[in-house]
C-alpha atoms as a PDB file:
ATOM      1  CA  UNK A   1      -7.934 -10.187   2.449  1.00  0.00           C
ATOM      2  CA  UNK A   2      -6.228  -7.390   0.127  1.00  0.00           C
ATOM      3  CA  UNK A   3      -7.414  -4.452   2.225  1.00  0.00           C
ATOM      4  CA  UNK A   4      -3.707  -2.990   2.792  1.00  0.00           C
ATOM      5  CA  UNK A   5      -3.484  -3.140  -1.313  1.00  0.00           C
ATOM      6  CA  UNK A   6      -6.921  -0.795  -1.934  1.00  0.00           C
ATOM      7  CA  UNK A   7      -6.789   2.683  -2.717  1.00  0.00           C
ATOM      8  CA  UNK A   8     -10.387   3.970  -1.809  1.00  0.00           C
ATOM      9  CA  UNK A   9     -13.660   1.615  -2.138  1.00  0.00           C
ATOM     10  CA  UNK A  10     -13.980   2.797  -6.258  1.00  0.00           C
ATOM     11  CA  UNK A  11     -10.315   1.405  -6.575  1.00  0.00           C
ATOM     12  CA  UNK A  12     -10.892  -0.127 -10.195  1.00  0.00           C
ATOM     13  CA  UNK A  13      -7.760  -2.409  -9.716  1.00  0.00           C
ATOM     14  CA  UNK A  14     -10.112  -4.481  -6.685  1.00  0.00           C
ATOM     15  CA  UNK A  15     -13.463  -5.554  -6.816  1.00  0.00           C
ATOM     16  CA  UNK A  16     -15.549  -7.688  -4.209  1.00  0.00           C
ATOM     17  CA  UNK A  17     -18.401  -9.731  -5.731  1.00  0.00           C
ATOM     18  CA  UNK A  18     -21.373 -10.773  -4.346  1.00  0.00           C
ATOM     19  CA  UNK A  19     -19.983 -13.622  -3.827  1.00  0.00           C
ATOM     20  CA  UNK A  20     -17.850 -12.489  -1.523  1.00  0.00           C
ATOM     21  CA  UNK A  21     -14.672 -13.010  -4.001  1.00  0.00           C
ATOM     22  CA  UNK A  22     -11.894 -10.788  -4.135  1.00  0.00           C
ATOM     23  CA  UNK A  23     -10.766  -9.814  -7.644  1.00  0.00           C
ATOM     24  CA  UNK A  24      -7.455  -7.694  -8.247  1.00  0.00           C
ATOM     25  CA  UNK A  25      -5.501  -6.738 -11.643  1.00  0.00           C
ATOM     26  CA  UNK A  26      -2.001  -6.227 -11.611  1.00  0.00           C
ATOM     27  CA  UNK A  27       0.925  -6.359 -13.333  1.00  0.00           C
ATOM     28  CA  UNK A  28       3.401  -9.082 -13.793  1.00  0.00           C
ATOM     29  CA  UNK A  29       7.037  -9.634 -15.498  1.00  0.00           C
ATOM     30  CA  UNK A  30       4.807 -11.376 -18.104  1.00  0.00           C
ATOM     31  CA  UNK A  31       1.937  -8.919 -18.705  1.00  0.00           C
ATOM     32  CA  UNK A  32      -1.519  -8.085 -16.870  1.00  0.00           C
ATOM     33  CA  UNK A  33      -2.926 -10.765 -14.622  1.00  0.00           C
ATOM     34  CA  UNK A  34      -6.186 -10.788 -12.302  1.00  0.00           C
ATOM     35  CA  UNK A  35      -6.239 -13.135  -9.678  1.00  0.00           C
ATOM     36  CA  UNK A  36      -9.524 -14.008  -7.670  1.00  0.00           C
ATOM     37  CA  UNK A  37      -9.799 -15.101  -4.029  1.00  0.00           C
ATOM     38  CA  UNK A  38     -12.600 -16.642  -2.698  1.00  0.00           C
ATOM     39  CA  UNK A  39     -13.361 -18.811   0.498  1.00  0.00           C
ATOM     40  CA  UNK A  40     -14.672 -21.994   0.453  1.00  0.00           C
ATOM     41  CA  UNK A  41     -17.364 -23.673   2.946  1.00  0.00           C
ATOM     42  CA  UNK A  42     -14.198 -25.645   4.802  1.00  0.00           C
ATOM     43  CA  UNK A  43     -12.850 -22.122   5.343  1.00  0.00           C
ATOM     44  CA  UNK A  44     -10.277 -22.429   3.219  1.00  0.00           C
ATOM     45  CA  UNK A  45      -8.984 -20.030  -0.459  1.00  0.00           C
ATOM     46  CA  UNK A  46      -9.248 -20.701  -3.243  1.00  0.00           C
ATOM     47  CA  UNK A  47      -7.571 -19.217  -5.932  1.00  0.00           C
ATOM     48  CA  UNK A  48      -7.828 -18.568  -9.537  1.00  0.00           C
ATOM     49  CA  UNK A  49      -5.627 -16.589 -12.168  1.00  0.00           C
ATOM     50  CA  UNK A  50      -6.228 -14.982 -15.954  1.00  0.00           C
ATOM     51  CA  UNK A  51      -3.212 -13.736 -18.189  1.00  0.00           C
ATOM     52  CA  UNK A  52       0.030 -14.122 -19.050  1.00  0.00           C
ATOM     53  CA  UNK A  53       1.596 -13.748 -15.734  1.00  0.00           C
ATOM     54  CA  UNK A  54      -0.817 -16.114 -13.688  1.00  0.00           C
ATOM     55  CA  UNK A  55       1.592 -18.604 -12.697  1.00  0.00           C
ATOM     56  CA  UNK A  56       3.714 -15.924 -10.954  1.00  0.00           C
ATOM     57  CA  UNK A  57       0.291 -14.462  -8.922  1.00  0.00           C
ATOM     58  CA  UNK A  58      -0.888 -17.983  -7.959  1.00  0.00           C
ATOM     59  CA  UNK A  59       2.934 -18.898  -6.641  1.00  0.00           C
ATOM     60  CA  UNK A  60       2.720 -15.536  -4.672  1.00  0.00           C
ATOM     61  CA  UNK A  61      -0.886 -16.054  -3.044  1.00  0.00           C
ATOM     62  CA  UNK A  62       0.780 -17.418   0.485  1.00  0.00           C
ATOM     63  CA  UNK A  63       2.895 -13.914   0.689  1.00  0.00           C
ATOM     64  CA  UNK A  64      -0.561 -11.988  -0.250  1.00  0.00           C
ATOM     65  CA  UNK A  65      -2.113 -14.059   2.181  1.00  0.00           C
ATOM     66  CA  UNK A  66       0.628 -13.240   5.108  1.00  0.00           C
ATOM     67  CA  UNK A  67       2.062 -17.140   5.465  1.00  0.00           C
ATOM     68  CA  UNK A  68       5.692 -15.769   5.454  1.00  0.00           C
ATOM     69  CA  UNK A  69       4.673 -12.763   8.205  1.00  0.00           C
ATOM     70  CA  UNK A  70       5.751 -13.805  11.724  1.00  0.00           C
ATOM     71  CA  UNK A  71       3.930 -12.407  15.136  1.00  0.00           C
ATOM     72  CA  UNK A  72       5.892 -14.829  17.201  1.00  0.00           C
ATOM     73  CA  UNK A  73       8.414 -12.290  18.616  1.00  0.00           C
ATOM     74  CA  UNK A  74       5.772  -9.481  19.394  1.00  0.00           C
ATOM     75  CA  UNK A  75       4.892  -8.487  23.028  1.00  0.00           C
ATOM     76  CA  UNK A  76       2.648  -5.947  23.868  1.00  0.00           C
ATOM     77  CA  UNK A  77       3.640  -3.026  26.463  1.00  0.00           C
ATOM     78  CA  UNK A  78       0.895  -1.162  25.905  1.00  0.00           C
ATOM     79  CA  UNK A  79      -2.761  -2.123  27.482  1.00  0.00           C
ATOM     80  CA  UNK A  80      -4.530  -0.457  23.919  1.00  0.00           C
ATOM     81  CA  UNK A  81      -2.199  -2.506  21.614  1.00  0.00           C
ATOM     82  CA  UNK A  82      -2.482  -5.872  23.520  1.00  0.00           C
ATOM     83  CA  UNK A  83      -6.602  -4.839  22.929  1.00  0.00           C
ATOM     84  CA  UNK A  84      -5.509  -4.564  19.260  1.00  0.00           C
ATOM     85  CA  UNK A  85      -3.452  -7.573  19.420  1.00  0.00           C
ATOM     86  CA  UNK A  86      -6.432  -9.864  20.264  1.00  0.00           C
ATOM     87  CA  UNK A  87      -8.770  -7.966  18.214  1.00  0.00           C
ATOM     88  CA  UNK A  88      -6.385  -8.943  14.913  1.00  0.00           C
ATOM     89  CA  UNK A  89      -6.098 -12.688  15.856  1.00  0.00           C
ATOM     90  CA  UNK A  90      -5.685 -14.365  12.532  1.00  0.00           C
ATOM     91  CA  UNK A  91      -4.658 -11.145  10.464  1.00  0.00           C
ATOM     92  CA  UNK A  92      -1.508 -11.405   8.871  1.00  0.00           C
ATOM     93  CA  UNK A  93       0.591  -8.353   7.074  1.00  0.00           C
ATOM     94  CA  UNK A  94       0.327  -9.344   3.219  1.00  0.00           C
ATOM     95  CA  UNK A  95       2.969  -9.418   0.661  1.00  0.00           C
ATOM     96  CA  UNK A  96       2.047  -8.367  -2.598  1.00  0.00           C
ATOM     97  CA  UNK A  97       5.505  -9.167  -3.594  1.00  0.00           C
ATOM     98  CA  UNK A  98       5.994  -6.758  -6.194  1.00  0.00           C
ATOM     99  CA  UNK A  99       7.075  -3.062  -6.081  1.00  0.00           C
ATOM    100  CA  UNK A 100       5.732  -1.503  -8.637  1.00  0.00           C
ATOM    101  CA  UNK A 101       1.675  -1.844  -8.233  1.00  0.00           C
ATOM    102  CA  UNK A 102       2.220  -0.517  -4.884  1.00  0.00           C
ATOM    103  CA  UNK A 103       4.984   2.471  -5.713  1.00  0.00           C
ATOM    104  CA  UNK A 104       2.554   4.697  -7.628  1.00  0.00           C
ATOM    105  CA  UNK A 105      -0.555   4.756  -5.551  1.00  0.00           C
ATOM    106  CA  UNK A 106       1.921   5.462  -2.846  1.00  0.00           C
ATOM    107  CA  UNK A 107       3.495   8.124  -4.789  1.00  0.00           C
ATOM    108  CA  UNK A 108       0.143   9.574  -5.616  1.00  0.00           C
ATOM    109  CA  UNK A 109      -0.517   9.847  -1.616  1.00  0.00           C
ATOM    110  CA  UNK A 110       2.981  11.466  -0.983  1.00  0.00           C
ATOM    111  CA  UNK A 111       1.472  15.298   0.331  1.00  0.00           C
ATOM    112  CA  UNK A 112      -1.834  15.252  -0.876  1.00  0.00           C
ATOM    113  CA  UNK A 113      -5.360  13.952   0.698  1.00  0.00           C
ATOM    114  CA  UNK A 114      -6.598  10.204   0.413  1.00  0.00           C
ATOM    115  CA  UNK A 115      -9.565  11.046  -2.004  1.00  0.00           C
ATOM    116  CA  UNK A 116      -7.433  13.333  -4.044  1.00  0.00           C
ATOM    117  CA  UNK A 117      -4.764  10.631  -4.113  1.00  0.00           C
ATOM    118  CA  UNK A 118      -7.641   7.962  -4.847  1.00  0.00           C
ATOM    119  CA  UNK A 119      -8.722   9.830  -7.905  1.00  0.00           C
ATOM    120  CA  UNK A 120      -5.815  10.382  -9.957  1.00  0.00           C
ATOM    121  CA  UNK A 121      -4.853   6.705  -9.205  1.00  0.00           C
ATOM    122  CA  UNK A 122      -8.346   5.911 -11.061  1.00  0.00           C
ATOM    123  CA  UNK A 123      -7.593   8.334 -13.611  1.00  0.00           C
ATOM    124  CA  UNK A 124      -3.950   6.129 -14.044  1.00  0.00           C
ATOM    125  CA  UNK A 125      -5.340   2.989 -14.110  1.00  0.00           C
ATOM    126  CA  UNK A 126      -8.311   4.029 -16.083  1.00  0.00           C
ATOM    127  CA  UNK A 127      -6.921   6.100 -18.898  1.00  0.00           C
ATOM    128  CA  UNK A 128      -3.650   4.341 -19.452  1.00  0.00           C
ATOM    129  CA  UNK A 129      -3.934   1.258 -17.647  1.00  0.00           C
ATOM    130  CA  UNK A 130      -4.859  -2.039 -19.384  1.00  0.00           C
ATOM    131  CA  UNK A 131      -8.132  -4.243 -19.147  1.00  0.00           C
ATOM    132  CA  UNK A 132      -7.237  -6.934 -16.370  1.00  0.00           C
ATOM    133  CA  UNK A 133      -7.589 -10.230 -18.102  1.00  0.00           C
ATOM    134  CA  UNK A 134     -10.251 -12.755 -17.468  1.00  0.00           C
ATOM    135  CA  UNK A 135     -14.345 -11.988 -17.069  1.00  0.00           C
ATOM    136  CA  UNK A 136     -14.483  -8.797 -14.899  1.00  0.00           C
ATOM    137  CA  UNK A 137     -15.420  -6.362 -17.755  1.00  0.00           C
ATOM    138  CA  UNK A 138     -14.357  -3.137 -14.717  1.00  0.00           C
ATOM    139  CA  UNK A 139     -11.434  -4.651 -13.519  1.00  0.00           C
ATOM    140  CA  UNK A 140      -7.926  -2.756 -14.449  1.00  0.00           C
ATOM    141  CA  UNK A 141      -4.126  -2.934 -14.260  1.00  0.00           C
ATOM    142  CA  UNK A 142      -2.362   0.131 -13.460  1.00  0.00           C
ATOM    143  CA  UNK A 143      -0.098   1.755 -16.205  1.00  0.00           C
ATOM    144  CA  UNK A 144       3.208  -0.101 -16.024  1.00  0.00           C
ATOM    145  CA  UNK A 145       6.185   1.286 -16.271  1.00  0.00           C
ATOM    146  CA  UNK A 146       6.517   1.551 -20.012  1.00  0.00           C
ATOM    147  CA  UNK A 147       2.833   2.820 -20.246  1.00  0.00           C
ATOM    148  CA  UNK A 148       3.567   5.069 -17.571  1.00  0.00           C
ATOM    149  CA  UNK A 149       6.471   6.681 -19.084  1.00  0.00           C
ATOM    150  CA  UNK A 150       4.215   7.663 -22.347  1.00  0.00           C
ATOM    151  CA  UNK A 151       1.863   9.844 -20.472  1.00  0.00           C
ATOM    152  CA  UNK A 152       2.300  13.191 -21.834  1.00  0.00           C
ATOM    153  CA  UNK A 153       2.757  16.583 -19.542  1.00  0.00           C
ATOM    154  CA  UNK A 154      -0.723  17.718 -20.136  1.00  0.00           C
ATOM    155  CA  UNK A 155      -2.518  14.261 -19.354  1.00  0.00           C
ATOM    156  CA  UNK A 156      -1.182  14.230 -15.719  1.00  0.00           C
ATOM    157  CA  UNK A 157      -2.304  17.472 -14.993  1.00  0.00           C
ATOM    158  CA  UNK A 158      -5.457  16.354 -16.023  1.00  0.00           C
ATOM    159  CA  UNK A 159      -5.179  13.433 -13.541  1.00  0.00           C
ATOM    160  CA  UNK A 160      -4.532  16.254 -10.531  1.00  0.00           C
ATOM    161  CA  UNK A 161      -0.769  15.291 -10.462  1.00  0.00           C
ATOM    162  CA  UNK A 162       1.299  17.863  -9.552  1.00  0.00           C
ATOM    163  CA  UNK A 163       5.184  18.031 -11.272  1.00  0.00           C
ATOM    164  CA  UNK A 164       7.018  16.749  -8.000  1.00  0.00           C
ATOM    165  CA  UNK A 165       4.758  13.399  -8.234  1.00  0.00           C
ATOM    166  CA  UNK A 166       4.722  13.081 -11.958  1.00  0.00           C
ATOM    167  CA  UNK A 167       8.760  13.559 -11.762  1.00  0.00           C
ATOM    168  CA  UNK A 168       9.000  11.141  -8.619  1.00  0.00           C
ATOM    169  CA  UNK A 169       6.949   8.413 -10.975  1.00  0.00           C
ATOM    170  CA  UNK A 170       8.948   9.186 -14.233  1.00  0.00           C
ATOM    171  CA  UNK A 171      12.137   8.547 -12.527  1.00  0.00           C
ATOM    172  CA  UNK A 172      10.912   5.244 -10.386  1.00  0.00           C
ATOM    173  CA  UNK A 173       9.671   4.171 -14.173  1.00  0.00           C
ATOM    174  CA  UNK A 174      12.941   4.556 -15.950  1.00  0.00           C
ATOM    175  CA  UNK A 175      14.482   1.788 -13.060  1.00  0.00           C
ATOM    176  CA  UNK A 176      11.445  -0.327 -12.382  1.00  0.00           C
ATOM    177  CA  UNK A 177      13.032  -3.568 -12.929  1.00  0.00           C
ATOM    178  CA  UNK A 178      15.924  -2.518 -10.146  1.00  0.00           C
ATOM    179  CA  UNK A 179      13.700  -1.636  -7.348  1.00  0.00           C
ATOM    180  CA  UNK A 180      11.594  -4.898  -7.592  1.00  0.00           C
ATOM    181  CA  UNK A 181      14.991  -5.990  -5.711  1.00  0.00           C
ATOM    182  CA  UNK A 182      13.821  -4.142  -3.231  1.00  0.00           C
ATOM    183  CA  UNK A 183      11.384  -7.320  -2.169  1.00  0.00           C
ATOM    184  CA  UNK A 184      14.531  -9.320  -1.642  1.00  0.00           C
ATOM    185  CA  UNK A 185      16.370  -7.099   0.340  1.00  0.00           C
ATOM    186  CA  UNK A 186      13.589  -6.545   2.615  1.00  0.00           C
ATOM    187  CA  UNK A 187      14.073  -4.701   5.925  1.00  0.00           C
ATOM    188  CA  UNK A 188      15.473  -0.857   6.023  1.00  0.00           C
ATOM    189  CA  UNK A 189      17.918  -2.056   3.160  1.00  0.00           C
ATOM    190  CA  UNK A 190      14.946  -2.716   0.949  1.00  0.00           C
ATOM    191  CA  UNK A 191      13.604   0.742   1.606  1.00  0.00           C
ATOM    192  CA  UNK A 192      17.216   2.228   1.524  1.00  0.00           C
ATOM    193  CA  UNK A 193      17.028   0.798  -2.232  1.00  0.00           C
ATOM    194  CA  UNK A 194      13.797   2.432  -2.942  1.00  0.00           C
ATOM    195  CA  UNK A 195      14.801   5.611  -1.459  1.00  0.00           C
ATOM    196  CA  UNK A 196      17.808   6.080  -4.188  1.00  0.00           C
ATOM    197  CA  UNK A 197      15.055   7.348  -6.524  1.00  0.00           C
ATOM    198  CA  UNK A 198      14.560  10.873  -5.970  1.00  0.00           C
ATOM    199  CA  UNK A 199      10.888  11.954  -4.536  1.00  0.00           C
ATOM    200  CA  UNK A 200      10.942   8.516  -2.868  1.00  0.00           C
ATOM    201  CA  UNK A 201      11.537   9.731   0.801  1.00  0.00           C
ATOM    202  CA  UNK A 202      11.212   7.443   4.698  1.00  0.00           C
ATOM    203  CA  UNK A 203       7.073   7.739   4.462  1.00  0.00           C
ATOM    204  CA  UNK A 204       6.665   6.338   0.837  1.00  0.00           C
ATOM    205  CA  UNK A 205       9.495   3.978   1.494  1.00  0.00           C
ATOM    206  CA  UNK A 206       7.637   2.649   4.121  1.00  0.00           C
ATOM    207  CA  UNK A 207       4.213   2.486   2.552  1.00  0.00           C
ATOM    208  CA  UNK A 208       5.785   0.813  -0.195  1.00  0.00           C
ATOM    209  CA  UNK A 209       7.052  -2.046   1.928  1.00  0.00           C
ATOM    210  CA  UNK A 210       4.486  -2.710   4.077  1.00  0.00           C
ATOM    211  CA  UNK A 211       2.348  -3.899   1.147  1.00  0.00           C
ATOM    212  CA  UNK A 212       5.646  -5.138  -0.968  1.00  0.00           C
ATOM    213  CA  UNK A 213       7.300  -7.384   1.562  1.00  0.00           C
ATOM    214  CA  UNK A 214       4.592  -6.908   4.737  1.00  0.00           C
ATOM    215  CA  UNK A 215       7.347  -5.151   5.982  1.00  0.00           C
ATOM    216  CA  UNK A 216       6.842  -5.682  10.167  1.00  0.00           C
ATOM    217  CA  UNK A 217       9.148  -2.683  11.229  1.00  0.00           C
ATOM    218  CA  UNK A 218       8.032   0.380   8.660  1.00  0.00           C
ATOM    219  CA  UNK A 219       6.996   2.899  10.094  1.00  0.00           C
ATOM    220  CA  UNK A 220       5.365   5.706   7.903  1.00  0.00           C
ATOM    221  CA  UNK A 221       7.906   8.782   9.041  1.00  0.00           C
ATOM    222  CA  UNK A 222       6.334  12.191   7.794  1.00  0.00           C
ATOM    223  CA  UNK A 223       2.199  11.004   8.212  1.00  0.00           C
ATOM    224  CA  UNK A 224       0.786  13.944   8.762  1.00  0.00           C
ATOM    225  CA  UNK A 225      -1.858  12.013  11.183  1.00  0.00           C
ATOM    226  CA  UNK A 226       0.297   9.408  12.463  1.00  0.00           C
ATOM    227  CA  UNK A 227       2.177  10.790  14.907  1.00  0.00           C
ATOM    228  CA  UNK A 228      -0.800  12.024  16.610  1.00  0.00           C
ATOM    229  CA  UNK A 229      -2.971   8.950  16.019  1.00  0.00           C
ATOM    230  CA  UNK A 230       0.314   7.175  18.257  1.00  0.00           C
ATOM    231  CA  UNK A 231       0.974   9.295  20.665  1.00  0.00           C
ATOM    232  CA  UNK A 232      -2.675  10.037  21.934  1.00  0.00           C
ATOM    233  CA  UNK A 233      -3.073   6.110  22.034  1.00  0.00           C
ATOM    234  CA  UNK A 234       0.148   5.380  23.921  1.00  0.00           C
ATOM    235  CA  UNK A 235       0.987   8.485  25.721  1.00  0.00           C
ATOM    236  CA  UNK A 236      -1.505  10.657  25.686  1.00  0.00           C
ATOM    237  CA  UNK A 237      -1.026  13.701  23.800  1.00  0.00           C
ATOM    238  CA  UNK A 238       0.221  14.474  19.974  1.00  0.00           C
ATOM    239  CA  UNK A 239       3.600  13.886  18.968  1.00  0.00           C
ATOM    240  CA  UNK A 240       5.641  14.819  16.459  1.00  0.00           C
ATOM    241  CA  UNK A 241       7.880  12.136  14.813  1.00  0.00           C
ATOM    242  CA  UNK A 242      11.071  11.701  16.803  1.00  0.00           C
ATOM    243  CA  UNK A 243       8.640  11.601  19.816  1.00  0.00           C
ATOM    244  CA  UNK A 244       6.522   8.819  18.053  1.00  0.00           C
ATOM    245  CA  UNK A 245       9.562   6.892  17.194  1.00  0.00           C
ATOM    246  CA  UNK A 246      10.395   6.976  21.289  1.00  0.00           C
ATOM    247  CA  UNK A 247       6.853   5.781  21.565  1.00  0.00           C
ATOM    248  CA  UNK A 248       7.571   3.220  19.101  1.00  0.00           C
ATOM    249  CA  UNK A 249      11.150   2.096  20.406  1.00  0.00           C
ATOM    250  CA  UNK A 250       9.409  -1.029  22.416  1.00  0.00           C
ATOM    251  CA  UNK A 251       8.244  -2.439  19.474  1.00  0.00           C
ATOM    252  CA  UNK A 252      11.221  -2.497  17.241  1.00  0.00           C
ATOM    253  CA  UNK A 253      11.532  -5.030  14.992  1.00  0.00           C
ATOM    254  CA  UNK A 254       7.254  -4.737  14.586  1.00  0.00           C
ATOM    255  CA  UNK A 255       6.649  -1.125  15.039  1.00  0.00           C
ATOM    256  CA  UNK A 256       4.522  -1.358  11.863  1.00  0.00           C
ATOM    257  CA  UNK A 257       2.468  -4.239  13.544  1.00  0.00           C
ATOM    258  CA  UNK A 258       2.051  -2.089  16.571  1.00  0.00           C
ATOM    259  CA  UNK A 259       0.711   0.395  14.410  1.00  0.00           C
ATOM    260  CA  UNK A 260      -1.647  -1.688  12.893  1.00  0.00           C
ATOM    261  CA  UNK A 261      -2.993  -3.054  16.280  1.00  0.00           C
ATOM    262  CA  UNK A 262      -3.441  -0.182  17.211  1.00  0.00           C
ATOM    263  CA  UNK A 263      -5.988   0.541  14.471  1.00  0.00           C
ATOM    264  CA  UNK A 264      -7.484  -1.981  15.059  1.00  0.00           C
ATOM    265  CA  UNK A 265      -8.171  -0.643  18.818  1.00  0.00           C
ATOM    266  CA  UNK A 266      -9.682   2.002  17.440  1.00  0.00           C
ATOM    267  CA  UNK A 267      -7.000   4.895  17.594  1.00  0.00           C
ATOM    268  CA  UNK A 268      -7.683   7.792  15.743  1.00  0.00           C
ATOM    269  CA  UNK A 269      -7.082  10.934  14.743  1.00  0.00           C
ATOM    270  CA  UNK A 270      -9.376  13.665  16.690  1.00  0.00           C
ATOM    271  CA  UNK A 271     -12.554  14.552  14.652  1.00  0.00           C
ATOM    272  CA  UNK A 272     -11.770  18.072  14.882  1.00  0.00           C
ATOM    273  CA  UNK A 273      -8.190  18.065  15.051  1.00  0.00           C
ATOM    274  CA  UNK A 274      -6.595  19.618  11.661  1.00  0.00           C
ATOM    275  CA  UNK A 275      -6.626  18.239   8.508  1.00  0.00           C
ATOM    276  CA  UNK A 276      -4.901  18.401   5.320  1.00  0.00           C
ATOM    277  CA  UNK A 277      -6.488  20.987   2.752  1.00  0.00           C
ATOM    278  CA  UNK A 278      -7.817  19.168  -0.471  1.00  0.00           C
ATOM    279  CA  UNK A 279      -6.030  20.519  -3.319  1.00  0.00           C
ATOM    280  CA  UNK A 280      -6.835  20.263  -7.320  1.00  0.00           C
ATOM    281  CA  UNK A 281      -3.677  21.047  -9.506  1.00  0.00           C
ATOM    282  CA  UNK A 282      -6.115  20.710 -12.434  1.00  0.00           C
ATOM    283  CA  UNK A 283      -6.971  24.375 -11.935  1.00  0.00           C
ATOM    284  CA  UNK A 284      -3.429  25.419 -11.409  1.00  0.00           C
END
């Protein structure tokens, strides 16, 4: 249900019991807050909240869920999206409806590897995070912004964040509370608003809002797979990103969905194609 919002299966902000219930710390307005998801035998979730902020979580389940996302005006042009398309019936792009839980991991991502990304958003939540709330003894909150902003220089080069991140996060700290506007803006002027903070360029923008707002039409500009993962699927050979944005262009309006359905399709980057060198600005 929260896949979009996991960084990395030892992401100690999610956990899935045996149950088969989904657990996630995050923060709130009011303070730390873990909400739990769970399905019931009719089908149907169930949720439950802990802290001071679990009114706001349970009155934002149906946007983490996907009720305010809407398909309706999608049409497939390609055969491997339509194959997509039916392979995603029922999946909806979720809202987490807050900014800031999803801005740093994103951050973290901007230039680096996934699993070098993934650990020094452990090492966040971990180290300077707070406990979630309730009876998951694992479960964390990232570092909010006030948290955040105490870090000292030496402690995020410890975490294998690099100056240009640590800056990037710094400055999106010190106006937190503005960019949660960004949610009701929404659209390009929601990642327009986002983009005012410096380091906060079109790809983390856009990775910010499809998990923010479920943001249809946000495409991540500057992947360094993407363009290739899209234009193998739709045309054939690698692209760069003005020619994956032509590729796009039928889809405006959902080229995010397309994306997405097109994952699901299996499209993928070539197993031998070239990948980004893992870094670790610890020993730097």
């Amino acid at each position: 249900m929260l896949a979009p919002l996991r960084r990395g299966s030892g992401d100690p902000t999610t956990r899935v019991d045996p149950s088969g219930a989904v657990w996630w710390g995050t923060t709130t307005p009011a303070g730390p807050t873990t909400l739990r998801l769970r399905k019931n035998r009719a089908g149907e979730v169930e949720a439950a909240a802990w802290g001071q902020g679990a009114h706001l979580v349970l009155d934002g389940v149906p946007g983490l869920l996907g009720a305010a996302d809407d398909a309706s005006g999608f049409v497939a042009v390609h055969d491997v999206v339509e194959r997509g398309r039916r392979a995603s019936r029922g999946v909806r792009l979720c809202a987490s409806g807050r900014v800031w839980d999803v801005l740093v991991p994103a951050v973290l991502e901007q230039k680096v590897t996934g699993r070098e990304a993934w650990r020094s958003w452990r090492e966040l939540c971990c180290r300077f995070g707070s406990r979630a709330p309730g009876p998951v003894e694992e479960l964390r909150v990232a570092p909010d912004p006030l948290q955040l902003r105490g870090i000292r220089d030496w402690e995020w080069h410890r975490a294998g964040i690099d100056g240009a991140r640590r800056r990037t996060l710094i400055a999106a700290a010190s106006v937190a509370s503005r960019l949660e506007r960004a949610v009701e803006l929404r659209g390009a002027e929601g990642r327009e608003l986002l983009q005012k903070v410096p380091g906060i360029g079109p790809w983390t923008a856009a990775e910010i809002a499809q998990r923010a707002w479920g943001d249809p039409d946000a495409v991540s500009v500057g992947d360094y797979h993407l363009p290739t993962i899209v234009g193998l699927a739709l045309v054939g050979r690698p692209l760069d990103d003005e020619g994956m944005l032509e590729a796009l262009a039928p889809y405006e309006g959902h080229r995010h969905r397309a994306v997405r359905y097109l994952g699901a399709a299996g499209a993928s980057r070539p197993r031998r194609g070239p990948r980004m060198p893992a870094r670790d600005y610890r020993a730097v």
